[in-house]
N, C-alpha and C. Protein backbone atom coordinates (compact mmCIF):
# COMPACT_ATOMS: atom_id res chain seq x y z
N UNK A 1 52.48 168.12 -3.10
CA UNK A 1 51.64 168.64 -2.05
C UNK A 1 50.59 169.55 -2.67
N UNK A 2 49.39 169.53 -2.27
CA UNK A 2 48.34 170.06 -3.06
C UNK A 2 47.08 170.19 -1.57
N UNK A 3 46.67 171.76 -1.57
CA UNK A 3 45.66 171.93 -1.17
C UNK A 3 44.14 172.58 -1.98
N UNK A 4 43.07 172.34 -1.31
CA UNK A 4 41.73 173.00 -2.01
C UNK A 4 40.97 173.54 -1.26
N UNK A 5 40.92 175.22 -1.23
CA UNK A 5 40.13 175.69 -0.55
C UNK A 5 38.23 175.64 -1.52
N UNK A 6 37.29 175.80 -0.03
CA UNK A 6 35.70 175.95 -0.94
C UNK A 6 35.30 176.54 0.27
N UNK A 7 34.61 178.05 -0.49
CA UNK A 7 33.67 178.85 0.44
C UNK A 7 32.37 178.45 -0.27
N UNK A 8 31.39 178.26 0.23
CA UNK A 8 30.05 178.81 0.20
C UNK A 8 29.20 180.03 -0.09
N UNK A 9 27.94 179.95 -0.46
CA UNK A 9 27.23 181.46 -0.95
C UNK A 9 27.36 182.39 0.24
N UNK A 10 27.56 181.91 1.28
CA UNK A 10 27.36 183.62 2.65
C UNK A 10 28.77 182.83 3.39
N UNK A 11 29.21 184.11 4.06
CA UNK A 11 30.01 184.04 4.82
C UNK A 11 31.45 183.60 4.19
N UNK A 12 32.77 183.87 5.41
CA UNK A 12 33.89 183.77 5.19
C UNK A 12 34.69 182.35 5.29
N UNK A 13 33.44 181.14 5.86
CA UNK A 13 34.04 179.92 6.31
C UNK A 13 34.81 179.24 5.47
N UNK A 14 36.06 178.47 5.29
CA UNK A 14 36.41 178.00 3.92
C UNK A 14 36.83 176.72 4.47
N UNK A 15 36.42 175.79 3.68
CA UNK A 15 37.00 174.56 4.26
C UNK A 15 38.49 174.53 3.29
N UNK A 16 39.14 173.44 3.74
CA UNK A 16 40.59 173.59 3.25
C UNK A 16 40.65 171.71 3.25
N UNK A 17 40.92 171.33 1.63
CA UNK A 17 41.65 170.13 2.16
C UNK A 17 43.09 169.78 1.49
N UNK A 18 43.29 168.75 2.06
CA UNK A 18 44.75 168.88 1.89
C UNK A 18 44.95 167.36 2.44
N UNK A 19 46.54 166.80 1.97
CA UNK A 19 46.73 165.78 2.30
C UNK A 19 47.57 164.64 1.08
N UNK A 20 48.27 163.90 1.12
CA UNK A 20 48.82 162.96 0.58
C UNK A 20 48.13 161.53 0.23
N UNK A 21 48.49 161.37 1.41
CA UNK A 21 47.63 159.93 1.40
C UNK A 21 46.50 159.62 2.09
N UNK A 22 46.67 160.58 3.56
CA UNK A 22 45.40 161.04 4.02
C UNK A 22 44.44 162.39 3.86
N UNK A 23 43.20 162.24 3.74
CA UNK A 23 42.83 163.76 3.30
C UNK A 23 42.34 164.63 4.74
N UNK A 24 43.20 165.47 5.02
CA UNK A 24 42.80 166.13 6.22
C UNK A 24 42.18 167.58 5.63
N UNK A 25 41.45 167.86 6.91
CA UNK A 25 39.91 168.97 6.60
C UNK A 25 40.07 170.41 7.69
N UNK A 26 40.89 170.92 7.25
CA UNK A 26 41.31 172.38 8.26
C UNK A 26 39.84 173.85 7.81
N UNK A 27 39.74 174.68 8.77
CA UNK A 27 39.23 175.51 8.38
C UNK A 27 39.81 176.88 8.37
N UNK A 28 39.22 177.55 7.88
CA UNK A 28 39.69 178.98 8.04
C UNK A 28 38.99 180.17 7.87
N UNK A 29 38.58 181.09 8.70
CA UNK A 29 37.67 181.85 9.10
C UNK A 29 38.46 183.12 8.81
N UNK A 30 37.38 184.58 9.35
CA UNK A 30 37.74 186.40 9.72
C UNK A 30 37.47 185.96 11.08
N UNK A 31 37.80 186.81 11.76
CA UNK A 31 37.86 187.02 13.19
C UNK A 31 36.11 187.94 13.47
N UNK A 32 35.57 187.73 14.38
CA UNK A 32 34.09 188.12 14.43
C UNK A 32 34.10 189.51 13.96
N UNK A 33 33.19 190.39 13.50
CA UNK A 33 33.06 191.46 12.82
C UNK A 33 33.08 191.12 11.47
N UNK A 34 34.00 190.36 11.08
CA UNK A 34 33.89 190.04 9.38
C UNK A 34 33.36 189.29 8.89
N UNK A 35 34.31 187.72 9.90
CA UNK A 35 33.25 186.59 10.15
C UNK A 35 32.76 186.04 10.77
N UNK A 36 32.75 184.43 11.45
CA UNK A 36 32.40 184.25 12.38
C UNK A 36 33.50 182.96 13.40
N UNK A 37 34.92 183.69 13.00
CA UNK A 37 35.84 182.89 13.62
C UNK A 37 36.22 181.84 14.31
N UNK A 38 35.11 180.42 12.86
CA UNK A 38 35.09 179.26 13.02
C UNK A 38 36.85 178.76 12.81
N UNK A 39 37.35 179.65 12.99
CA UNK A 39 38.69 178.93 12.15
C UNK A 39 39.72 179.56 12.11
N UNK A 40 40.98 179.97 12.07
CA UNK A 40 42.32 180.75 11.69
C UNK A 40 41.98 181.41 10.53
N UNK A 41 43.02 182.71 10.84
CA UNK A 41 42.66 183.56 9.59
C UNK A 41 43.84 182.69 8.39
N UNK A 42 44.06 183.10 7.65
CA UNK A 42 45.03 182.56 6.93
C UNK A 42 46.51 183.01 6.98
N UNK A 43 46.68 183.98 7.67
CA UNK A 43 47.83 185.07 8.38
C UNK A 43 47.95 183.80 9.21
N UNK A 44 46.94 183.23 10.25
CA UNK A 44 47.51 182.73 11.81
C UNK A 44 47.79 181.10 11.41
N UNK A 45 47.09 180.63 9.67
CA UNK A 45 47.60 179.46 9.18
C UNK A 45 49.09 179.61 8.98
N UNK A 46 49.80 180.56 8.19
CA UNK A 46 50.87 181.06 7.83
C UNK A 46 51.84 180.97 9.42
N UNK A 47 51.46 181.49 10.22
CA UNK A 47 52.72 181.52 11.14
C UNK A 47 52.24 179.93 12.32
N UNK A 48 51.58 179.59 11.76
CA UNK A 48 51.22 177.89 12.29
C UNK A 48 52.20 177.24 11.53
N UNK A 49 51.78 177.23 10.07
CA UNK A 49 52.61 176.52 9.26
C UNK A 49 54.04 176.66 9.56
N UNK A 50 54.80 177.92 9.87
CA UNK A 50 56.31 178.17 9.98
C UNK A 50 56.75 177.58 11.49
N UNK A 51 56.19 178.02 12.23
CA UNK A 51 55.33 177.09 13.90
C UNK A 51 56.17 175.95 13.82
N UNK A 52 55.29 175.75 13.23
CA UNK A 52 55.18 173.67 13.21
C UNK A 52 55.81 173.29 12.16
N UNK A 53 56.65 173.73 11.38
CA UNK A 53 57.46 173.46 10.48
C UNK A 53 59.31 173.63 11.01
N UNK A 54 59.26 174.56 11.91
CA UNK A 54 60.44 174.64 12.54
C UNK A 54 60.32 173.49 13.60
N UNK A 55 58.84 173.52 14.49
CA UNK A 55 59.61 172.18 15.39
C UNK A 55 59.67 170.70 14.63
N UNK A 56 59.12 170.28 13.46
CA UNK A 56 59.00 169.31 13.14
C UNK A 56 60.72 169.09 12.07
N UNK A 57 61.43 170.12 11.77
CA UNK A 57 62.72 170.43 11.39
C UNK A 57 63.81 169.64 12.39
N UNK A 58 63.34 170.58 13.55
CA UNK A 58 64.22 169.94 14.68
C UNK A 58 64.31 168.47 15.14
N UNK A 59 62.92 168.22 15.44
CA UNK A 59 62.52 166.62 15.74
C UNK A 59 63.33 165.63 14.44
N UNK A 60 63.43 166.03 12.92
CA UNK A 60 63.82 165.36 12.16
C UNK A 60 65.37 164.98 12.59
N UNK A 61 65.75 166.06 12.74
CA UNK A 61 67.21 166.48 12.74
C UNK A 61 67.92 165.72 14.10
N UNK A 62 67.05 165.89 15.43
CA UNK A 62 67.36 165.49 16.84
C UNK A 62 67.34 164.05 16.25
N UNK A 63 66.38 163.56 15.91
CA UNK A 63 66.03 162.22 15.95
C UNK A 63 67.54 161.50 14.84
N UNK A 64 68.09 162.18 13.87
CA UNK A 64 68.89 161.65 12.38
C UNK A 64 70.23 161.10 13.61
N UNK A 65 70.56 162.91 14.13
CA UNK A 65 71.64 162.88 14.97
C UNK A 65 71.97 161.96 16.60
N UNK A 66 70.62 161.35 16.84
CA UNK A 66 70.40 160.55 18.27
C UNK A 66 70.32 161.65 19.43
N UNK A 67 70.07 163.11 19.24
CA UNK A 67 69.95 163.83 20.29
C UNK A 67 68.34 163.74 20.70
N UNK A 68 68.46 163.62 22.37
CA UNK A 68 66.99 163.70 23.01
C UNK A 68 66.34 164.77 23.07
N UNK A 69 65.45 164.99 22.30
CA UNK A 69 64.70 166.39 22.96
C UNK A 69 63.82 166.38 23.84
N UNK A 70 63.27 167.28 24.73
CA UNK A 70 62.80 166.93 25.57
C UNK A 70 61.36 167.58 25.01
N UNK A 71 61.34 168.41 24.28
CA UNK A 71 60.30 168.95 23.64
C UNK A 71 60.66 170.75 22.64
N UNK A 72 60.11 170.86 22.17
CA UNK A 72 60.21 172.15 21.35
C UNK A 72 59.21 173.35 21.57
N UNK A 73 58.88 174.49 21.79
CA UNK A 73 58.18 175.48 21.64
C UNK A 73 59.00 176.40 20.24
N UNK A 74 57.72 176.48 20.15
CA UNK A 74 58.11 178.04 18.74
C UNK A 74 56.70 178.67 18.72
N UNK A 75 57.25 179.90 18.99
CA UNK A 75 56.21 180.89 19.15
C UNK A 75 56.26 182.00 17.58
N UNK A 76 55.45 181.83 16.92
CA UNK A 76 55.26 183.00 15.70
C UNK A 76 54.29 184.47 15.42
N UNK A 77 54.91 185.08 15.83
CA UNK A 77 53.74 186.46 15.49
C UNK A 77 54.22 187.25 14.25
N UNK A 78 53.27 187.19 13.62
CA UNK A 78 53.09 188.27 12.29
C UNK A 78 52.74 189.41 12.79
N UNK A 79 53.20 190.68 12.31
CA UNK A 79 52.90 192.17 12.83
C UNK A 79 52.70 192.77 10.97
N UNK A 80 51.43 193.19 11.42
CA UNK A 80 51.17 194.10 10.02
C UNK A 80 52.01 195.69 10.29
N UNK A 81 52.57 195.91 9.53
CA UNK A 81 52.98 197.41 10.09
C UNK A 81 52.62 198.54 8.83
N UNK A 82 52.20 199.60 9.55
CA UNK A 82 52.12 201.19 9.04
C UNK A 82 53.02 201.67 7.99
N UNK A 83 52.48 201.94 7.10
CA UNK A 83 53.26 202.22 5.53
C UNK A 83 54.26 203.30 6.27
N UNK A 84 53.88 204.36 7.39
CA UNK A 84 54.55 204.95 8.58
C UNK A 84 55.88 205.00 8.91
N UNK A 85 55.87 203.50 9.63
CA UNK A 85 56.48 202.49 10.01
C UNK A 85 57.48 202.46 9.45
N UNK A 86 57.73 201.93 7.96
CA UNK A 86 58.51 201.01 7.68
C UNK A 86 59.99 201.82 6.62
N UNK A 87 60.68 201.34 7.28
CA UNK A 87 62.32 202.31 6.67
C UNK A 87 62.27 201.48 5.02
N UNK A 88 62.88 202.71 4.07
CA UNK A 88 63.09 201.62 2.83
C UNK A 88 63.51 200.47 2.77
N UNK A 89 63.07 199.48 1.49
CA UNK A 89 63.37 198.42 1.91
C UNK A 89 62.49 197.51 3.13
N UNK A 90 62.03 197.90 3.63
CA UNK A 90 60.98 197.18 4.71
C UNK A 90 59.64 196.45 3.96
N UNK A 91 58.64 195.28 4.62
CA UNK A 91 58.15 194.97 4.12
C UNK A 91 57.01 194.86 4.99
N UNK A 92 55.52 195.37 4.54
CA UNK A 92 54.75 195.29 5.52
C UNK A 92 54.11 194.81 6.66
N UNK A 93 54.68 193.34 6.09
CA UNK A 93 54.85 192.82 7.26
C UNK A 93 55.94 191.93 7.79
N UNK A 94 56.02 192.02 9.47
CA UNK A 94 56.98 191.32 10.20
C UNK A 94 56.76 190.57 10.83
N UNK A 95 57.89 189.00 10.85
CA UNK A 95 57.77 187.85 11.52
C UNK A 95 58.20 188.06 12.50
N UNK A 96 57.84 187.41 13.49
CA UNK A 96 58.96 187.27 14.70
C UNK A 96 58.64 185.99 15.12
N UNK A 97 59.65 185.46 15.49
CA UNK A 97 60.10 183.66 15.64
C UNK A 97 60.77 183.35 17.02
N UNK A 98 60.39 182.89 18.09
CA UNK A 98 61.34 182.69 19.05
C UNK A 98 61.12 181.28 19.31
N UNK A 99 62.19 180.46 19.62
CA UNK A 99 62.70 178.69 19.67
C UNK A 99 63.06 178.43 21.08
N UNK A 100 62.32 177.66 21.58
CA UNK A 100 62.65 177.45 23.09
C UNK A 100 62.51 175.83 22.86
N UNK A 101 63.90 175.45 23.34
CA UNK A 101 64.08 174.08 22.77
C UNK A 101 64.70 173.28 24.16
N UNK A 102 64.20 172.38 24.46
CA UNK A 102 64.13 171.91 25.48
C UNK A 102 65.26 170.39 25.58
N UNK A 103 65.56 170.36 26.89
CA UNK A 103 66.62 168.75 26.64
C UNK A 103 67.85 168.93 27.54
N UNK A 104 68.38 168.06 27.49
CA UNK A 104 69.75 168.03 28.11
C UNK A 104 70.62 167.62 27.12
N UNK A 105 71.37 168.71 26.40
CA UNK A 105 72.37 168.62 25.88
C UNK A 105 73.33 169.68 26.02
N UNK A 106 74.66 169.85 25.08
CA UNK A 106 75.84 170.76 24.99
C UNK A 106 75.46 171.85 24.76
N UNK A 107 75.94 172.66 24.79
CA UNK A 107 76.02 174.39 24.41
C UNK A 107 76.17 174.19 22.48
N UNK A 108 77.04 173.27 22.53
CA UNK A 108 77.38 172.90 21.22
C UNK A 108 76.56 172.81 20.08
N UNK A 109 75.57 171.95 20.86
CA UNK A 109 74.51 171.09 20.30
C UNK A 109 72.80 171.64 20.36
N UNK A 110 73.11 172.57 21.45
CA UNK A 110 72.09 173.82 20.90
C UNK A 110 72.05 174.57 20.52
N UNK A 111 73.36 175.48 20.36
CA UNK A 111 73.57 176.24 19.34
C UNK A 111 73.29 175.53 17.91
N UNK A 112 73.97 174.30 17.41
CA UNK A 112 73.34 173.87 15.93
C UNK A 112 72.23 173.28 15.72
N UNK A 113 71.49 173.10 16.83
CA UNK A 113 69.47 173.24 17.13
C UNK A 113 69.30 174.21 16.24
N UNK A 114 69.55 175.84 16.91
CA UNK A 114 69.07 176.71 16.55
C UNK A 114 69.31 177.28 14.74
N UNK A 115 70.72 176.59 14.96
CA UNK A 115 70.76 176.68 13.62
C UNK A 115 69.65 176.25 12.39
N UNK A 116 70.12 174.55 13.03
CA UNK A 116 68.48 174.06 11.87
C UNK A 116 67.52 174.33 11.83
N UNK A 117 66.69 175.07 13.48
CA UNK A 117 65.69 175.28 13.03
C UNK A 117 65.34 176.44 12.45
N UNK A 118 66.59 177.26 11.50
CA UNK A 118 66.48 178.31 10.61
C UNK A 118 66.30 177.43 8.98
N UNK A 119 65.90 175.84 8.91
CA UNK A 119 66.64 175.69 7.90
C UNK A 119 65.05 175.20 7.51
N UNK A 120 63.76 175.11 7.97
CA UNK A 120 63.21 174.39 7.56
C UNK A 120 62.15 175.34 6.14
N UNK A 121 61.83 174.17 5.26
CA UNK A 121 61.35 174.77 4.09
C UNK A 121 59.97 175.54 4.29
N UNK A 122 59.25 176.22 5.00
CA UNK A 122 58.19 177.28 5.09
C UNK A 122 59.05 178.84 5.76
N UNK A 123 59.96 178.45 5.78
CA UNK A 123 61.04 180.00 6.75
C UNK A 123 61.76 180.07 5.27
N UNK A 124 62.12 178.71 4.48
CA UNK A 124 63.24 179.01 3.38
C UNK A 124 62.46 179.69 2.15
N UNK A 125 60.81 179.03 1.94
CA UNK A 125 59.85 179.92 1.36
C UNK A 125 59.50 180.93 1.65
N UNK A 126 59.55 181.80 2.63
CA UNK A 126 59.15 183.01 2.82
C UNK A 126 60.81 183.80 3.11
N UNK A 127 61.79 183.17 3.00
CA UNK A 127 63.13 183.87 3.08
C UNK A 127 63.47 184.24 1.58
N UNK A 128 63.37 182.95 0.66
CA UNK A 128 63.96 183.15 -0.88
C UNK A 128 62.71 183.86 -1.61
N UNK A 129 61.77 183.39 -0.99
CA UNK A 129 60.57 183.45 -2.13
C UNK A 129 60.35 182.29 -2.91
N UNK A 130 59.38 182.56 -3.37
CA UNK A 130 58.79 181.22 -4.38
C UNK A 130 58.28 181.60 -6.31
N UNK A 131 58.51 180.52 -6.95
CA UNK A 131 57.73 180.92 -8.36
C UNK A 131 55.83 180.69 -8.30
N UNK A 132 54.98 181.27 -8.70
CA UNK A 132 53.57 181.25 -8.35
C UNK A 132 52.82 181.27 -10.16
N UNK A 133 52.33 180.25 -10.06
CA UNK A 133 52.07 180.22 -11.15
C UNK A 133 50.07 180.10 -11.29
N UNK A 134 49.95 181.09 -11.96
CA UNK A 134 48.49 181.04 -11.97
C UNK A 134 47.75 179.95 -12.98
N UNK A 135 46.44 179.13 -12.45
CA UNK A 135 46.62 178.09 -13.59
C UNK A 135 45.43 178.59 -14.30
């Protein structure tokens, strides 16, 4: 998996591409005052990516196991917090994740919903961490 960001001489616009076999073309902007919020900041890419990485977890998982979903919500907010703020050990910033998972099934069987959708790899990258290698 491989992306390429390119800004231009003025402004914050960055195109982004990315893609496997298809090359898809995302943007990403500042919010007006900085820039001109053609696009997600890269904070609101980040909790998109975890977003849509938890429901697309579930869908894998519903679909392996034959459970129907009826649909998924996941809501992600990043909170920058106040050096203030934060008890040792804290980190400036905080996720918050809530899973509203839709369907007719068991108590059983949504409880281990919720489970997986703790399992998917953009929550397991920002849970373990990652190696970053500058090239």
């Amino acid at each position: 998996m491989k992306a390429t960001a390119s800004m231009g001489p003025v402004g914050f616009k960055t195109e982004i591409k990315t893609g496997q076999k298809t090359t898809h073309t995302l943007f990403a902007d500042e919010p007006i005052g900085k820039g001109d919020d053609t696009g997600p900041t890269p904070i609101e890419m980040l909790a998109g990516a975890l977003a849509s990485c938890t429901t697309l977890t579930l869908r894998s998982y519903a679909n392996v196991k034959g459970i129907k979903l009826d649909g998924v919500d996941v809501d992600v907010e990043i909170v920058r917090r106040k050096p203030s703020e934060l008890k040792p050990g804290e980190h400036d910033m905080l996720i918050r994740k809530k899973v509203n998972i839709r369907g007719d099934f068991t108590p059983e069987q949504h409880e281990r919903l919720l489970e997986i959708a703790e399992k998917c790899a953009v929550l397991k990258a920002l849970r373990e961490g990652v190696d970053l290698e500058a090239l």
